[in-house]
N, C-alpha and C. Protein backbone atom coordinates (compact mmCIF):
# COMPACT_ATOMS: atom_id res chain seq x y z
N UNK A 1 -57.77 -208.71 49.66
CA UNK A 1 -58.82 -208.61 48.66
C UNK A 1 -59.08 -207.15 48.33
N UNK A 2 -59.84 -207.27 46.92
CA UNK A 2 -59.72 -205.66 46.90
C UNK A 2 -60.93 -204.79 47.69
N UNK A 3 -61.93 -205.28 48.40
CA UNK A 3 -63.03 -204.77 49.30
C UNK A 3 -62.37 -204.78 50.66
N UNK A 4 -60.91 -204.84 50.76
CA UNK A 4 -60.57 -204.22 52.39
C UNK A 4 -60.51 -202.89 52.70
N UNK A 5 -60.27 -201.98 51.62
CA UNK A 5 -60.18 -201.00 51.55
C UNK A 5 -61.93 -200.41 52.10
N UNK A 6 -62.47 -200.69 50.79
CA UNK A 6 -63.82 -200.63 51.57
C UNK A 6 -65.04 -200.81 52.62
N UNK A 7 -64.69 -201.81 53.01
CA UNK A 7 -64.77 -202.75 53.93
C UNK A 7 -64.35 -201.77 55.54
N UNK A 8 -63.37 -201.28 55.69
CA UNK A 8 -62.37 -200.12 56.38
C UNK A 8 -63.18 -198.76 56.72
N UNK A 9 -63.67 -198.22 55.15
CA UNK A 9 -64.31 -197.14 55.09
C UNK A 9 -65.83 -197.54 55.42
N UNK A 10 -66.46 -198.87 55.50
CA UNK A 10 -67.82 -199.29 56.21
C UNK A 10 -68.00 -198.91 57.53
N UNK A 11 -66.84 -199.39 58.28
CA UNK A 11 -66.48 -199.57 59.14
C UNK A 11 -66.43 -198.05 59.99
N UNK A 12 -66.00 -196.97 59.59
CA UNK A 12 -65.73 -195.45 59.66
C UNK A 12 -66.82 -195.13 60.08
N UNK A 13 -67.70 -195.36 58.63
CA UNK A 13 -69.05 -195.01 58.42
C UNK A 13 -70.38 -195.41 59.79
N UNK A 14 -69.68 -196.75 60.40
CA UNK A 14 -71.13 -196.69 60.90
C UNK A 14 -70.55 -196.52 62.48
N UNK A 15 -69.10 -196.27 62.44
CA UNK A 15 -68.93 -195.33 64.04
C UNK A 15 -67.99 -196.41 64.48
N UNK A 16 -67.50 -195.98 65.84
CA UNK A 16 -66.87 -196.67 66.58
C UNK A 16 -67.67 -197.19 67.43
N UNK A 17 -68.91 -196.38 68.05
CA UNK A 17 -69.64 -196.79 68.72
C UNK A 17 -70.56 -198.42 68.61
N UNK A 18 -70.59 -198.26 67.12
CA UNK A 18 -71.39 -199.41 66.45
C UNK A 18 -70.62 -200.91 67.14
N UNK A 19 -69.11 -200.50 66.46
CA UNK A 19 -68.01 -201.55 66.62
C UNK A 19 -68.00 -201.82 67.95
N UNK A 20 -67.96 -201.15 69.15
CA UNK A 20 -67.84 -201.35 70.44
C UNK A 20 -69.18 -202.30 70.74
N UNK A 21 -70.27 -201.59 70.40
CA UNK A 21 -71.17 -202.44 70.80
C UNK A 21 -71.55 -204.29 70.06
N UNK A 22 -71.25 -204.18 68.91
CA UNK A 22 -71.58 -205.39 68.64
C UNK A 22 -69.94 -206.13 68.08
N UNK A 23 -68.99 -206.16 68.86
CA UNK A 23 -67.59 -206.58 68.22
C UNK A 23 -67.88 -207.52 67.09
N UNK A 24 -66.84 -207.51 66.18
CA UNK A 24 -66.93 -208.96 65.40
C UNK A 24 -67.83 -208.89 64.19
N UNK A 25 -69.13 -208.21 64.73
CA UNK A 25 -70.36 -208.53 63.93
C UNK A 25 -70.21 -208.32 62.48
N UNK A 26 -69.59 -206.86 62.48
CA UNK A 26 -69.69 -206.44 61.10
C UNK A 26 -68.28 -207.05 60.16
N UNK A 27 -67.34 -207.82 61.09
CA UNK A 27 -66.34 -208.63 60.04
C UNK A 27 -67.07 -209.75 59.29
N UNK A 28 -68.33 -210.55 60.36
CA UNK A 28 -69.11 -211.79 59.70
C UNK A 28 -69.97 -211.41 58.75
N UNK A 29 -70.50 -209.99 58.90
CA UNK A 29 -71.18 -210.25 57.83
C UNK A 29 -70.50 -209.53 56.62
N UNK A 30 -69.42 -209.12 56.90
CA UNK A 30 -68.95 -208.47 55.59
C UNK A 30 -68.03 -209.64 55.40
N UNK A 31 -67.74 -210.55 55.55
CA UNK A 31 -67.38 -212.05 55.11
C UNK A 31 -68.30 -212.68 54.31
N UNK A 32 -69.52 -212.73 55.06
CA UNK A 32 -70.90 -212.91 54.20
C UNK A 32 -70.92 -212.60 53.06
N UNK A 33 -71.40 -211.06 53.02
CA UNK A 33 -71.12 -210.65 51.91
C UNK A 33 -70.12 -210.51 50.74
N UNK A 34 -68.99 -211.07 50.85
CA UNK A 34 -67.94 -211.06 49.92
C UNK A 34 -68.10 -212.77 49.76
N UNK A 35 -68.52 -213.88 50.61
CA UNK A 35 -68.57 -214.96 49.82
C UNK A 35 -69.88 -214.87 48.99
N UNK A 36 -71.01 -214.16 49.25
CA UNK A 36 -72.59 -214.19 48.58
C UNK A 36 -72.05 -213.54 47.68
N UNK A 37 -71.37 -212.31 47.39
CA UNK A 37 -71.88 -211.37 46.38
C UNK A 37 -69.95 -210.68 46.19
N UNK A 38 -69.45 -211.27 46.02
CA UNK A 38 -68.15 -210.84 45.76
C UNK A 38 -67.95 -210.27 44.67
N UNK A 39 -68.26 -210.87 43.38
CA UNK A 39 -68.32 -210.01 41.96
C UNK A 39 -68.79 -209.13 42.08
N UNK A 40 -70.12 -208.91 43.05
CA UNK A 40 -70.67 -207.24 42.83
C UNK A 40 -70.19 -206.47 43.65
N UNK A 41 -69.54 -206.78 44.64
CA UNK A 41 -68.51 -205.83 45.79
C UNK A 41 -67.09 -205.43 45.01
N UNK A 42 -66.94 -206.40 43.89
CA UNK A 42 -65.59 -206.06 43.34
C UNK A 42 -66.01 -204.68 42.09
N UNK A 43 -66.84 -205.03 41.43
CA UNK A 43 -67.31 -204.68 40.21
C UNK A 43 -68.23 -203.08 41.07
N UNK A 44 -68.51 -203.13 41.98
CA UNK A 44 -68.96 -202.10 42.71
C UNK A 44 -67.67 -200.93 43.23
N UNK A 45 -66.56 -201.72 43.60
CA UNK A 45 -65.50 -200.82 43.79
C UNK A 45 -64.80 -200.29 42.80
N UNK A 46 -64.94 -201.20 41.68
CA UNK A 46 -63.85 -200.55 40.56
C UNK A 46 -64.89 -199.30 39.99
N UNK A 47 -66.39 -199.14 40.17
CA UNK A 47 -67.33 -198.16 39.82
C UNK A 47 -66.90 -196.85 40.65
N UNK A 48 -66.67 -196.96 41.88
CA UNK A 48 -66.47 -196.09 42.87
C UNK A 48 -64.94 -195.65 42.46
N UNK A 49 -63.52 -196.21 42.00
CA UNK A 49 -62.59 -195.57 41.71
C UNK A 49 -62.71 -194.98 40.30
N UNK A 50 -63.62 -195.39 39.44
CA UNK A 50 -64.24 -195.19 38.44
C UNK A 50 -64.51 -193.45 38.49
N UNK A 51 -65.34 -193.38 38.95
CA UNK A 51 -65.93 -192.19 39.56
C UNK A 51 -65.44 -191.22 40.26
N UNK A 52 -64.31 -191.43 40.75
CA UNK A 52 -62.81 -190.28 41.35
C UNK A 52 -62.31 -190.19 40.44
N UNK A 53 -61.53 -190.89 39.45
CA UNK A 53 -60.67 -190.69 37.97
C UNK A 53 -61.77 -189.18 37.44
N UNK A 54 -63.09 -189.88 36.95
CA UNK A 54 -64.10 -189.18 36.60
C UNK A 54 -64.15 -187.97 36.94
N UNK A 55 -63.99 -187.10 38.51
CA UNK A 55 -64.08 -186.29 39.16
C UNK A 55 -62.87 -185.92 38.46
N UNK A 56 -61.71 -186.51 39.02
CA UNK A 56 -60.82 -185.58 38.59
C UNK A 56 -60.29 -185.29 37.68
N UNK A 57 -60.95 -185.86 36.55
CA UNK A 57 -61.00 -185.68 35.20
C UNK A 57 -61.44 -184.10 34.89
N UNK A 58 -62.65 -184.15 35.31
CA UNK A 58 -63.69 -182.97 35.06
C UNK A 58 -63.00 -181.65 35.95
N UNK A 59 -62.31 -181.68 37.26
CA UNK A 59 -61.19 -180.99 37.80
C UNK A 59 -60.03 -180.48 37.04
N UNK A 60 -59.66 -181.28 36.48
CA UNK A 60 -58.10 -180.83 35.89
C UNK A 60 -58.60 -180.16 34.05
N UNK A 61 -60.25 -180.81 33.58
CA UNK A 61 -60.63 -180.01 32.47
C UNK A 61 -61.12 -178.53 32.72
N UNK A 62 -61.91 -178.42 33.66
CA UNK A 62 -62.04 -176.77 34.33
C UNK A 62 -61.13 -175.65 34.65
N UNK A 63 -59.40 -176.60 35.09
CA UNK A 63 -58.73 -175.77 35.37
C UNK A 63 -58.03 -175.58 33.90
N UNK A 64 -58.17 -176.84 32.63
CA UNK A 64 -57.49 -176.13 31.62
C UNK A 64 -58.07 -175.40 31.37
N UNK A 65 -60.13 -175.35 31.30
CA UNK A 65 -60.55 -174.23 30.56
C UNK A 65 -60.41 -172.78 31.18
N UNK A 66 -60.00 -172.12 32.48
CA UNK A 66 -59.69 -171.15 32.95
C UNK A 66 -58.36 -171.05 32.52
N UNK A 67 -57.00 -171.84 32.10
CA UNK A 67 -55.97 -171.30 31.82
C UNK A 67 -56.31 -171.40 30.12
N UNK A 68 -57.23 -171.94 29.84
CA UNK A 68 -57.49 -171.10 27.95
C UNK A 68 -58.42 -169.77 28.15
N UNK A 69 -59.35 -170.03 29.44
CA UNK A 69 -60.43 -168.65 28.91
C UNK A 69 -59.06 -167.06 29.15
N UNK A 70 -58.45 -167.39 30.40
CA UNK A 70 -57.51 -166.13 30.99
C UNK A 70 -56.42 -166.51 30.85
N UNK A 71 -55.49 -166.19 29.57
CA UNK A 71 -54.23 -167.15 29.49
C UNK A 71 -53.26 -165.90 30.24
N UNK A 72 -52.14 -166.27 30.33
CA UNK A 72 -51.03 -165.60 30.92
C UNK A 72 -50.66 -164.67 30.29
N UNK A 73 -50.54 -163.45 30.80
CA UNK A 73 -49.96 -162.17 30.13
C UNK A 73 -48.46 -162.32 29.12
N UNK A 74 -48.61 -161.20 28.44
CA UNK A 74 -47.63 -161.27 27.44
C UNK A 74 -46.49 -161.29 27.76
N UNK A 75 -46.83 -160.60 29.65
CA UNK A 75 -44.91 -159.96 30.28
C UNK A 75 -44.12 -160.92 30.78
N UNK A 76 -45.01 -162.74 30.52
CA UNK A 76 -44.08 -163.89 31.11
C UNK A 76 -43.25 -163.77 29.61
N UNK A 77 -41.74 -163.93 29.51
CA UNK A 77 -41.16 -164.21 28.37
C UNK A 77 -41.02 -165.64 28.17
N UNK A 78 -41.29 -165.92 26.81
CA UNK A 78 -41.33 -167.01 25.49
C UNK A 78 -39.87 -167.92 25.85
N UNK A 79 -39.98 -168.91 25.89
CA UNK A 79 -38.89 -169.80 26.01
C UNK A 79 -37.81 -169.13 24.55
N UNK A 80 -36.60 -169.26 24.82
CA UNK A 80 -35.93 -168.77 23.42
C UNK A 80 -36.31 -169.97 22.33
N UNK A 81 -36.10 -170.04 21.07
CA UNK A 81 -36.37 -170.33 19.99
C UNK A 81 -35.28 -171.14 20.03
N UNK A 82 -35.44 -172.40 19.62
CA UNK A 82 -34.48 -173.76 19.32
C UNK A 82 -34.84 -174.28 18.18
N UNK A 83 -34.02 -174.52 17.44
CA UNK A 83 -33.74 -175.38 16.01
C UNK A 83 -34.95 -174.78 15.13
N UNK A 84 -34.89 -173.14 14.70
CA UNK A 84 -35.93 -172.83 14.46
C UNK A 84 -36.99 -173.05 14.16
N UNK A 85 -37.88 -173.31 15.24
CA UNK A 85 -38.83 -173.44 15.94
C UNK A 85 -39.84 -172.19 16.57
N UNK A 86 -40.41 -171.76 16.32
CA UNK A 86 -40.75 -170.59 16.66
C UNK A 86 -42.23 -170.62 18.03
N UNK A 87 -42.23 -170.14 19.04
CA UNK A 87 -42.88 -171.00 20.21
C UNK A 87 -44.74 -169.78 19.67
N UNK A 88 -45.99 -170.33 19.71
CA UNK A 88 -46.49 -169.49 19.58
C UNK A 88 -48.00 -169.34 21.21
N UNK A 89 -48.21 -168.70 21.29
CA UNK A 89 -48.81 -168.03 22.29
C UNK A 89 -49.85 -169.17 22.07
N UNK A 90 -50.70 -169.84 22.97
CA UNK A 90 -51.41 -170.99 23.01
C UNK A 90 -53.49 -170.43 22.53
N UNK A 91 -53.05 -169.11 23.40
CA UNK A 91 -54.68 -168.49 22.83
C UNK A 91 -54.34 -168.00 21.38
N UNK A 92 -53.59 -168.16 20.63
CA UNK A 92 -53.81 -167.99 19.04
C UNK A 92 -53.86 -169.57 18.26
N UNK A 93 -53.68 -170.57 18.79
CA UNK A 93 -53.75 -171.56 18.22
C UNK A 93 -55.59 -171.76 17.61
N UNK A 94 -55.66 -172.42 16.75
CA UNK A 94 -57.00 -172.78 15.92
C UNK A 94 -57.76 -173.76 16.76
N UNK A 95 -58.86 -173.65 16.68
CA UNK A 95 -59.79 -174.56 17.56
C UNK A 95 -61.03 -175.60 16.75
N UNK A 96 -60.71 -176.66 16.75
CA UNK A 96 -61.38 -177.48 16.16
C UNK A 96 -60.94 -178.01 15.00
């Protein structure tokens, strides 16, 4: 199911110690809970991978805006020119 994953990371969360002391417990009720409330454990996880995409969305836009604010010096050389095509420097391109 797709709450094993999570289910795993519950499990992390509330220790080993927890698990030692009450074995079992927390498989019944997280059985419980996936027959009571399964749509919202599912619909709850796809929020949570939701929300990493999200992150690393906003990650990989920060690092384009540092390679637009400080682009690469002039002394990397220009791919040669194919089927004239002429390659142009990315901080002169138009914005908007």
């Amino acid at each position: 199911m797709i709450t094993e994953t999570f289910h795993a990371k519950i499990l992390n969360l509330l220790g080993p110690e927890f698990n030692r002391t009450v074995p079992g417990f927390t498989t019944l009720v997280w059985q419980k809970l996936e027959e009571e409330n399964g749509d919202f454990l599912r619909a709850y996880y796809i929020r949570l991978k939701l929300k990493k995409q999200i992150v690393l969305f906003n990650n990989l836009l920060e690092h384009q805006y540092h390679l637009m604010k400080y682009p690469v010096s002039s002394k990397v050389p220009l791919a040669p020119i194919q089927n004239r095509i002429h390659p142009m420097p990315v901080n002169n391109l138009p914005m908007g």
